[in-house]
PDB file of N, CA and C in Angstrom:
ATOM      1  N   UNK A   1       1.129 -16.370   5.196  1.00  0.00           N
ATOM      2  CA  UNK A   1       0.587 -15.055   5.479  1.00  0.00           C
ATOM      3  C   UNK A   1       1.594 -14.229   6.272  1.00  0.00           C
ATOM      4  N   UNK A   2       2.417 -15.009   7.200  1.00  0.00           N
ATOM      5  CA  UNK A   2       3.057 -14.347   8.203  1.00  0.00           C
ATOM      6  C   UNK A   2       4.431 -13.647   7.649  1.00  0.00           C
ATOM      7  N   UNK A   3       4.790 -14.628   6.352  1.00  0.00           N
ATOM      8  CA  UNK A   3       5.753 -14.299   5.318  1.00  0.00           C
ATOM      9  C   UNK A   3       5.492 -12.394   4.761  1.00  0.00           C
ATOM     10  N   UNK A   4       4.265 -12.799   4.379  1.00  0.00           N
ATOM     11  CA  UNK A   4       4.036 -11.683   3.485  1.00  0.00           C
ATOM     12  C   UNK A   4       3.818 -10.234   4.348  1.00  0.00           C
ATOM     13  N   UNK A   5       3.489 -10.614   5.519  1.00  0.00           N
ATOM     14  CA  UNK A   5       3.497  -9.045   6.210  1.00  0.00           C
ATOM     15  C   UNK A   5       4.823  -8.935   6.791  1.00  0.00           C
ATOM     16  N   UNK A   6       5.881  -9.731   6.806  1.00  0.00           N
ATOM     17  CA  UNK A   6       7.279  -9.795   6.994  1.00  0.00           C
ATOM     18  C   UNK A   6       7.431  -8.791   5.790  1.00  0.00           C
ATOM     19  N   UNK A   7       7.153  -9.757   4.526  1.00  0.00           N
ATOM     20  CA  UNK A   7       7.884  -8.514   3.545  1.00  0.00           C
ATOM     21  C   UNK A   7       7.664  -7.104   3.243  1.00  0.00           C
ATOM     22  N   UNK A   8       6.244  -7.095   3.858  1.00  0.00           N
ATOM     23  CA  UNK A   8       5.445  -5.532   3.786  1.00  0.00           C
ATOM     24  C   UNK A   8       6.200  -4.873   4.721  1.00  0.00           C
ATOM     25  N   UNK A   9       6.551  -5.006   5.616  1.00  0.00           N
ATOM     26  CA  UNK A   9       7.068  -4.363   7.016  1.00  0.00           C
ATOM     27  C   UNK A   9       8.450  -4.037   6.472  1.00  0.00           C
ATOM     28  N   UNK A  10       8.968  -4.579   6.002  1.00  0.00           N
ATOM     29  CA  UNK A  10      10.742  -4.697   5.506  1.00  0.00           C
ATOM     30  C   UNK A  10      10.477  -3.949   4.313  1.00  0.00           C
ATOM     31  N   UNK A  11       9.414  -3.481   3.655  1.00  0.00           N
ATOM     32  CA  UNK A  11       9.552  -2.834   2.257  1.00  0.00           C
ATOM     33  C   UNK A  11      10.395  -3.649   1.613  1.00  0.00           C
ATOM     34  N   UNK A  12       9.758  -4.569   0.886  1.00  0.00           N
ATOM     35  CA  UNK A  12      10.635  -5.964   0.435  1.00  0.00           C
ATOM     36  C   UNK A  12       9.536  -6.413  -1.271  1.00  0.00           C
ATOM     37  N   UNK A  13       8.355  -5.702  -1.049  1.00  0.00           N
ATOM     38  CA  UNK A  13       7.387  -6.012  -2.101  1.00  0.00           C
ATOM     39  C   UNK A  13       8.168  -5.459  -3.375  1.00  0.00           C
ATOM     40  N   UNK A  14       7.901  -6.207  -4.635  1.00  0.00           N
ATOM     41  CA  UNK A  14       8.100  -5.465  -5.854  1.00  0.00           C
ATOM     42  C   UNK A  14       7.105  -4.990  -6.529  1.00  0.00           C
ATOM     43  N   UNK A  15       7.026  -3.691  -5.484  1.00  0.00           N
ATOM     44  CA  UNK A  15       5.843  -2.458  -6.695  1.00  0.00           C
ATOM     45  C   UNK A  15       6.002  -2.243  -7.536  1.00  0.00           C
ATOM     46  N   UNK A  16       5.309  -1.371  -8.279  1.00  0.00           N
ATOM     47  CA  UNK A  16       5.616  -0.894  -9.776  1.00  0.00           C
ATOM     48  C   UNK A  16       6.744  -0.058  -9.478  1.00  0.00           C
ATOM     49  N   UNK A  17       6.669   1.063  -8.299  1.00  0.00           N
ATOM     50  CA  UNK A  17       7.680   2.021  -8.178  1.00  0.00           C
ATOM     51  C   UNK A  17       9.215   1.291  -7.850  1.00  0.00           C
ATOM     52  N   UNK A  18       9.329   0.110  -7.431  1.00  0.00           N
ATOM     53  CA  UNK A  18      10.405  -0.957  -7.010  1.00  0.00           C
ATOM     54  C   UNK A  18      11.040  -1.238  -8.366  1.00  0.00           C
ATOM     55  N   UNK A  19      10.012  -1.872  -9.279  1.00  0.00           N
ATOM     56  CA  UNK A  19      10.524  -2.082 -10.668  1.00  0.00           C
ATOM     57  C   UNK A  19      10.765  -1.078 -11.490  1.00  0.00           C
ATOM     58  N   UNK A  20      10.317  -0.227 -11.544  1.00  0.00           N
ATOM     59  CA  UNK A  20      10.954   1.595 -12.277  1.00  0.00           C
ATOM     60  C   UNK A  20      12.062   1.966 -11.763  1.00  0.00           C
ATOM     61  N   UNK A  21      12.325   1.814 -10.438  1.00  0.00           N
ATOM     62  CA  UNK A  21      13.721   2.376 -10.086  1.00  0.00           C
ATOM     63  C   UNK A  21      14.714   1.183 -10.311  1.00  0.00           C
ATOM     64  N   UNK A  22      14.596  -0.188 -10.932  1.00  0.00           N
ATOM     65  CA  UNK A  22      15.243  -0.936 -10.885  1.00  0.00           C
ATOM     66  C   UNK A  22      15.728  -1.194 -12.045  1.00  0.00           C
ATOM     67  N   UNK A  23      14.759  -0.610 -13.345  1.00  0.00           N
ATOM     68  CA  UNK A  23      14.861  -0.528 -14.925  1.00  0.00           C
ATOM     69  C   UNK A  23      14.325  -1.714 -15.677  1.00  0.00           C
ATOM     70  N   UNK A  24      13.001  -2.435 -14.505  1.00  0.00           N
ATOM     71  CA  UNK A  24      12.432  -3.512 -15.470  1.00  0.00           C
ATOM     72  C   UNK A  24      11.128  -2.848 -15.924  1.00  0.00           C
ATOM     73  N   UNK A  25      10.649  -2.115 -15.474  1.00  0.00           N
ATOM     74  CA  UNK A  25       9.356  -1.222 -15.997  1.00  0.00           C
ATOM     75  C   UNK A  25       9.770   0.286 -16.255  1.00  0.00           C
ATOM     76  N   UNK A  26       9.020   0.652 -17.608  1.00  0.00           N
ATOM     77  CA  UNK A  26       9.392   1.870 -17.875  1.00  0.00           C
ATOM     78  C   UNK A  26       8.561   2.841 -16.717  1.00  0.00           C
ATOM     79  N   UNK A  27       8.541   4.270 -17.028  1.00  0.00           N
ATOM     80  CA  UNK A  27       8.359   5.476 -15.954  1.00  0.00           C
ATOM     81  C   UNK A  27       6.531   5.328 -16.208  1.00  0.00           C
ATOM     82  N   UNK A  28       6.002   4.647 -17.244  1.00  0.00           N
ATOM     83  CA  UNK A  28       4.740   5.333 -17.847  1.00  0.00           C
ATOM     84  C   UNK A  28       3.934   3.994 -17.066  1.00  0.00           C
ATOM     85  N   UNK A  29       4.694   3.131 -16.247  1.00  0.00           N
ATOM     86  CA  UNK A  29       3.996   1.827 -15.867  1.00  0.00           C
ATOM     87  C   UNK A  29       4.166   2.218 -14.341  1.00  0.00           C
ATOM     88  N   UNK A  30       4.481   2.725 -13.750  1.00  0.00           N
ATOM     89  CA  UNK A  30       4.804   2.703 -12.236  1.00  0.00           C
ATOM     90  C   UNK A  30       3.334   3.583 -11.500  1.00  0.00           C
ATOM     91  N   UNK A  31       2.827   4.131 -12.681  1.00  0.00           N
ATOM     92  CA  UNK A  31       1.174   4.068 -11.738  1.00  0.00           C
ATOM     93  C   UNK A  31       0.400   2.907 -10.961  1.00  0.00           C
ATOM     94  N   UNK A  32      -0.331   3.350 -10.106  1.00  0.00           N
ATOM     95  CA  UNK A  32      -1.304   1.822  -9.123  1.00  0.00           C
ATOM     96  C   UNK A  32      -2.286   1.508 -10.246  1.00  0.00           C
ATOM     97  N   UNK A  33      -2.184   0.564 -10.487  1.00  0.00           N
ATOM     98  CA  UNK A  33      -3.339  -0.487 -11.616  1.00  0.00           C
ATOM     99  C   UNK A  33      -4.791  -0.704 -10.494  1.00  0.00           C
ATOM    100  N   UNK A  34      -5.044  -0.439  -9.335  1.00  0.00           N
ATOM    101  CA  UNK A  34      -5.950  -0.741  -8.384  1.00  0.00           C
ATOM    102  C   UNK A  34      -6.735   0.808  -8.492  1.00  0.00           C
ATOM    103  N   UNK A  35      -6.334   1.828  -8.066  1.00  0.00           N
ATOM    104  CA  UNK A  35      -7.355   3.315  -8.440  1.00  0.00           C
ATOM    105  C   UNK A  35      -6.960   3.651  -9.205  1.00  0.00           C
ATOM    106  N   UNK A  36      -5.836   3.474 -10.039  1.00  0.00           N
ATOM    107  CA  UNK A  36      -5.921   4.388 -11.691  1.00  0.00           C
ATOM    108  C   UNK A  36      -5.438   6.007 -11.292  1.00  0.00           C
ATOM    109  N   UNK A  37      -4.752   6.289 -10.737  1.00  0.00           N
ATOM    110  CA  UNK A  37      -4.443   7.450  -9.547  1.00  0.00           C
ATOM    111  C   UNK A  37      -3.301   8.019 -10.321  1.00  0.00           C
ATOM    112  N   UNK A  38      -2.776   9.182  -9.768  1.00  0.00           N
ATOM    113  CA  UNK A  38      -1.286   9.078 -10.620  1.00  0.00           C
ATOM    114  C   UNK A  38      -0.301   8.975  -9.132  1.00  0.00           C
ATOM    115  N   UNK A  39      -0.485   8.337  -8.323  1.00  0.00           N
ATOM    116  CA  UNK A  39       0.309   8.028  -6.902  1.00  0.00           C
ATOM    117  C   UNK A  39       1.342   6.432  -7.882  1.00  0.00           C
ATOM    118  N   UNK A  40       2.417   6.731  -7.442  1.00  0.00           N
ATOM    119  CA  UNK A  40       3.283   5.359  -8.270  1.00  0.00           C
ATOM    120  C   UNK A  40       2.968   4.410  -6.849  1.00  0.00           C
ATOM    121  N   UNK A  41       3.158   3.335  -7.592  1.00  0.00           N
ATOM    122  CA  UNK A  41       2.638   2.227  -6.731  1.00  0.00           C
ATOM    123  C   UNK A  41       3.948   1.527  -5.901  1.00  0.00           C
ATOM    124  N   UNK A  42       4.021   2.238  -4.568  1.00  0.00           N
ATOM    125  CA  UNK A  42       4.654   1.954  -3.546  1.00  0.00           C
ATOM    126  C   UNK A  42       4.418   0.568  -2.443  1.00  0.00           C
ATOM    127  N   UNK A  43       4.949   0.459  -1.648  1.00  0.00           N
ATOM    128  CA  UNK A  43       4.262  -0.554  -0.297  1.00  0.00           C
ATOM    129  C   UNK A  43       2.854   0.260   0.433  1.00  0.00           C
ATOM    130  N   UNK A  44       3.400   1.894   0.906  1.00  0.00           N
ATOM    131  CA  UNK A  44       2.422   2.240   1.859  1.00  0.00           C
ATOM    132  C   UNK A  44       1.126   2.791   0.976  1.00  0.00           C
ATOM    133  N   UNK A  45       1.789   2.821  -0.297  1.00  0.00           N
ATOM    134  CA  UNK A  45       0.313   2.967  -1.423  1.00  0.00           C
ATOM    135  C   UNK A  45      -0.300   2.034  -1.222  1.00  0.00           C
ATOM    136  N   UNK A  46      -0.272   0.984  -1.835  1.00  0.00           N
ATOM    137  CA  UNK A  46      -0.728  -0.026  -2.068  1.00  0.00           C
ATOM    138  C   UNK A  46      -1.206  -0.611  -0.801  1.00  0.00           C
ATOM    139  N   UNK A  47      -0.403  -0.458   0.591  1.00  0.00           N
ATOM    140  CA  UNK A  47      -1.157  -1.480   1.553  1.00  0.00           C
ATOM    141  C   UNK A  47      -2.389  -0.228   2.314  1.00  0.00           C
ATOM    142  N   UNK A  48      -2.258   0.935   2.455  1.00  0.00           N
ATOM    143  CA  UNK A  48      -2.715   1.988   3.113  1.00  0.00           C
ATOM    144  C   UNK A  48      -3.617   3.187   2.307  1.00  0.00           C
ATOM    145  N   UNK A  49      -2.815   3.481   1.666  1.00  0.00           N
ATOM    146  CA  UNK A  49      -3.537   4.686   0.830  1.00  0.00           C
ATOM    147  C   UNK A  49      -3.620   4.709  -0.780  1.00  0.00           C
ATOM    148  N   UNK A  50      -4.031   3.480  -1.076  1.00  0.00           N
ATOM    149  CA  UNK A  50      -4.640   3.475  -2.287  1.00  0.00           C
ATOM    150  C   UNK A  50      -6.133   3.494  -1.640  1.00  0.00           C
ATOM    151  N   UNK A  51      -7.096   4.203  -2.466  1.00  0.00           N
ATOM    152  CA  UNK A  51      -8.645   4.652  -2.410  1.00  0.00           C
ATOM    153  C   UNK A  51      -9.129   3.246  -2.533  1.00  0.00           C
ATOM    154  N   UNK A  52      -8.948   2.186  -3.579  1.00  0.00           N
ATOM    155  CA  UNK A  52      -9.511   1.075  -3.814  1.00  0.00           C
ATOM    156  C   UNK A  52      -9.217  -0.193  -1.845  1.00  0.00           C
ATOM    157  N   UNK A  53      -7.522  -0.067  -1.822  1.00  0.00           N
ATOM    158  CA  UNK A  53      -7.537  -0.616  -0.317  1.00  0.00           C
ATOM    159  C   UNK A  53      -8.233  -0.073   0.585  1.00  0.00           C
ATOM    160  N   UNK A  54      -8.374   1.655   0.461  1.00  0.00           N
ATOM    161  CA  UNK A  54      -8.711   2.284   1.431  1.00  0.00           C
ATOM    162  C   UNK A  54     -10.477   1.916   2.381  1.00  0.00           C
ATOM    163  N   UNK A  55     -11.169   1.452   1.473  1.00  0.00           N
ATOM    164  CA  UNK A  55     -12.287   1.107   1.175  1.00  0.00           C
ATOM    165  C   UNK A  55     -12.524  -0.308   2.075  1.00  0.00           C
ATOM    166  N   UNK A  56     -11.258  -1.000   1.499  1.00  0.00           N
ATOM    167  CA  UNK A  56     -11.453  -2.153   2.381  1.00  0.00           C
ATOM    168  C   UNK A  56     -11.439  -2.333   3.593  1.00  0.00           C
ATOM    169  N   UNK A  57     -10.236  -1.133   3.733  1.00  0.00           N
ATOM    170  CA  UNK A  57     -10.293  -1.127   5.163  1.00  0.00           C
ATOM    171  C   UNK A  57     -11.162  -0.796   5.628  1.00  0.00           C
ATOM    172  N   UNK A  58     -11.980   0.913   5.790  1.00  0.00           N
ATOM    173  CA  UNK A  58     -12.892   0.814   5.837  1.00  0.00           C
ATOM    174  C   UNK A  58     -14.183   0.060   6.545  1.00  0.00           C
ATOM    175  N   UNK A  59     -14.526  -0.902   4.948  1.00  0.00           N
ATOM    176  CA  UNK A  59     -15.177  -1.854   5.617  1.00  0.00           C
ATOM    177  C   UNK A  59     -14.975  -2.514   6.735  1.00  0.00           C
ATOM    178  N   UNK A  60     -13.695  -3.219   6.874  1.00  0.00           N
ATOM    179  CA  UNK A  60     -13.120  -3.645   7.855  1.00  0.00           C
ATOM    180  C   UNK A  60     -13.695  -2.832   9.234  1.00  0.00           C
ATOM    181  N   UNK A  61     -12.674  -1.713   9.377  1.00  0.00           N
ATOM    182  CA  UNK A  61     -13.115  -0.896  10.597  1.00  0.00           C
ATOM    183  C   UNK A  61     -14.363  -0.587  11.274  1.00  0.00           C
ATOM    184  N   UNK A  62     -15.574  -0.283   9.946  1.00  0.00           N
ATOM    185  CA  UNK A  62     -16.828  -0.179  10.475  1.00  0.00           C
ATOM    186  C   UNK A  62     -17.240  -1.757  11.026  1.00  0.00           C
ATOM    187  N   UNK A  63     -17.162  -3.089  10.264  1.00  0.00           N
ATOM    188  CA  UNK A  63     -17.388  -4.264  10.351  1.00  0.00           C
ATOM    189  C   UNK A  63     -17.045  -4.114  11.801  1.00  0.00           C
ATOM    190  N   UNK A  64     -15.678  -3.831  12.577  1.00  0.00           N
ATOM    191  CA  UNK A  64     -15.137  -4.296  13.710  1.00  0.00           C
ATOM    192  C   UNK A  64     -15.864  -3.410  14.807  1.00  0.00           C
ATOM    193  N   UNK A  65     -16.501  -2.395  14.517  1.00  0.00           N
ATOM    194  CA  UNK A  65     -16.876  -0.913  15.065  1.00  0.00           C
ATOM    195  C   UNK A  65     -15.769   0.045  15.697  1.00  0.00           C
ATOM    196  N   UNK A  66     -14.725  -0.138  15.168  1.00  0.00           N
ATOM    197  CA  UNK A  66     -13.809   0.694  15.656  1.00  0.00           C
ATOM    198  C   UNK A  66     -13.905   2.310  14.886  1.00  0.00           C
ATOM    199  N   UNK A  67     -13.113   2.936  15.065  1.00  0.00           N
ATOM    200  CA  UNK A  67     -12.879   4.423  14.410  1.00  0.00           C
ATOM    201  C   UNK A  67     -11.505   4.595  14.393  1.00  0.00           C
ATOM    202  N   UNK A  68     -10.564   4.921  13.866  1.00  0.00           N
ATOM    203  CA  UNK A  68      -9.069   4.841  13.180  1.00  0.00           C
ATOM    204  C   UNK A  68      -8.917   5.932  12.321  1.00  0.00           C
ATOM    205  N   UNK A  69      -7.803   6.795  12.161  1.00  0.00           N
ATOM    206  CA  UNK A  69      -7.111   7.726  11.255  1.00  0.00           C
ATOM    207  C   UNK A  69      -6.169   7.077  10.682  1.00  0.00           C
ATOM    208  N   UNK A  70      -5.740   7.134   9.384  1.00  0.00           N
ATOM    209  CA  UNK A  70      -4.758   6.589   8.693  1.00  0.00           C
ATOM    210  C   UNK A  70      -3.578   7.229   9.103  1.00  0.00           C
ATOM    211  N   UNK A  71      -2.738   5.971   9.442  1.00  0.00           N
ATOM    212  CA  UNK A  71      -1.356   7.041   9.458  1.00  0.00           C
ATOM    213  C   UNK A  71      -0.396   7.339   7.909  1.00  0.00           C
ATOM    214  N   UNK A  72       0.258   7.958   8.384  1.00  0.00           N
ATOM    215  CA  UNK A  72       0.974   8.278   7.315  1.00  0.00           C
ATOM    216  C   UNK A  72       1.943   6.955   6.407  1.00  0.00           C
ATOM    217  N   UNK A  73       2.526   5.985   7.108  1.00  0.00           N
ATOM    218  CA  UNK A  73       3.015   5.024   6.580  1.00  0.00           C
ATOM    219  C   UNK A  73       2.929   3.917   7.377  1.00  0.00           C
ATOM    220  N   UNK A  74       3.728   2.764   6.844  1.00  0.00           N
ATOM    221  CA  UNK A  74       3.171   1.716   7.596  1.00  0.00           C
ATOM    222  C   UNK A  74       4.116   1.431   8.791  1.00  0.00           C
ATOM    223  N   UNK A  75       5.114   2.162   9.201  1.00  0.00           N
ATOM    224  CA  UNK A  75       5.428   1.922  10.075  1.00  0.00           C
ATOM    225  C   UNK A  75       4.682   2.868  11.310  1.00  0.00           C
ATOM    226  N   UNK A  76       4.310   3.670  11.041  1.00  0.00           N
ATOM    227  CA  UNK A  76       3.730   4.508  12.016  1.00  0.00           C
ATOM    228  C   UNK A  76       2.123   3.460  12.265  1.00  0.00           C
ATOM    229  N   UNK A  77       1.613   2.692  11.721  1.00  0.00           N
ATOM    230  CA  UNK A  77       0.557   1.767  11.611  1.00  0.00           C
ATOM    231  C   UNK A  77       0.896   0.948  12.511  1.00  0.00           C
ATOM    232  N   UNK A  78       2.332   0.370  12.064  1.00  0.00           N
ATOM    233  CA  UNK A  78       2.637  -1.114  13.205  1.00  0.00           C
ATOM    234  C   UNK A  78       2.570  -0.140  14.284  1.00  0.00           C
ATOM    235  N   UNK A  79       3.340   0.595  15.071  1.00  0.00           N
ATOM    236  CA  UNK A  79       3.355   1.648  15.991  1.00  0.00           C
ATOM    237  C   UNK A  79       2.235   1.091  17.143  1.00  0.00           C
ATOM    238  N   UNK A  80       0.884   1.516  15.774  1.00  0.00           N
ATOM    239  CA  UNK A  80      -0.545   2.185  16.637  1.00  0.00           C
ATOM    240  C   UNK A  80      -0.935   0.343  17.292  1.00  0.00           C
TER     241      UNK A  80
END
């Protein structure tokens, strides 16, 4: 687990938008497969502001009773 938020933090994941700029996925695949959105599927998409994660969190937050604003990326997240 501790691996994988290493690689989130380092922008180290291979998104769709990772593999489009790299030339293993064409331009018409780099949409998020999770909301169907036309946002290309980044790290801070995918961990933050995709609608489908967004939700989870969410849950999460109310579950914990906290109240939270999204930040803009995930480093401004580790930050908070």
């Amino acid at each position: 687990m501790e691996i994988s938020f290493w690689m989130v933090i380092l922008n180290k994941i291979n998104t769709r938008g990772v593999l489009v700029r790299r030339g293993i996925l064409g331009i018409n695949d780099a949409m998020c497969p999770l909301c169907m959105s036309t946002f290309v599927e980044l790290v801070d998409h995918l961990t933050i502001h995709c609608h489908y994660r967004w939700s989870i969190w969410l849950k999460l937050i109310e579950w914990w009773g906290l109240s939270w604003c999204c930040p803009g990326n995930l480093s401004d997240l580790f930050k908070q």
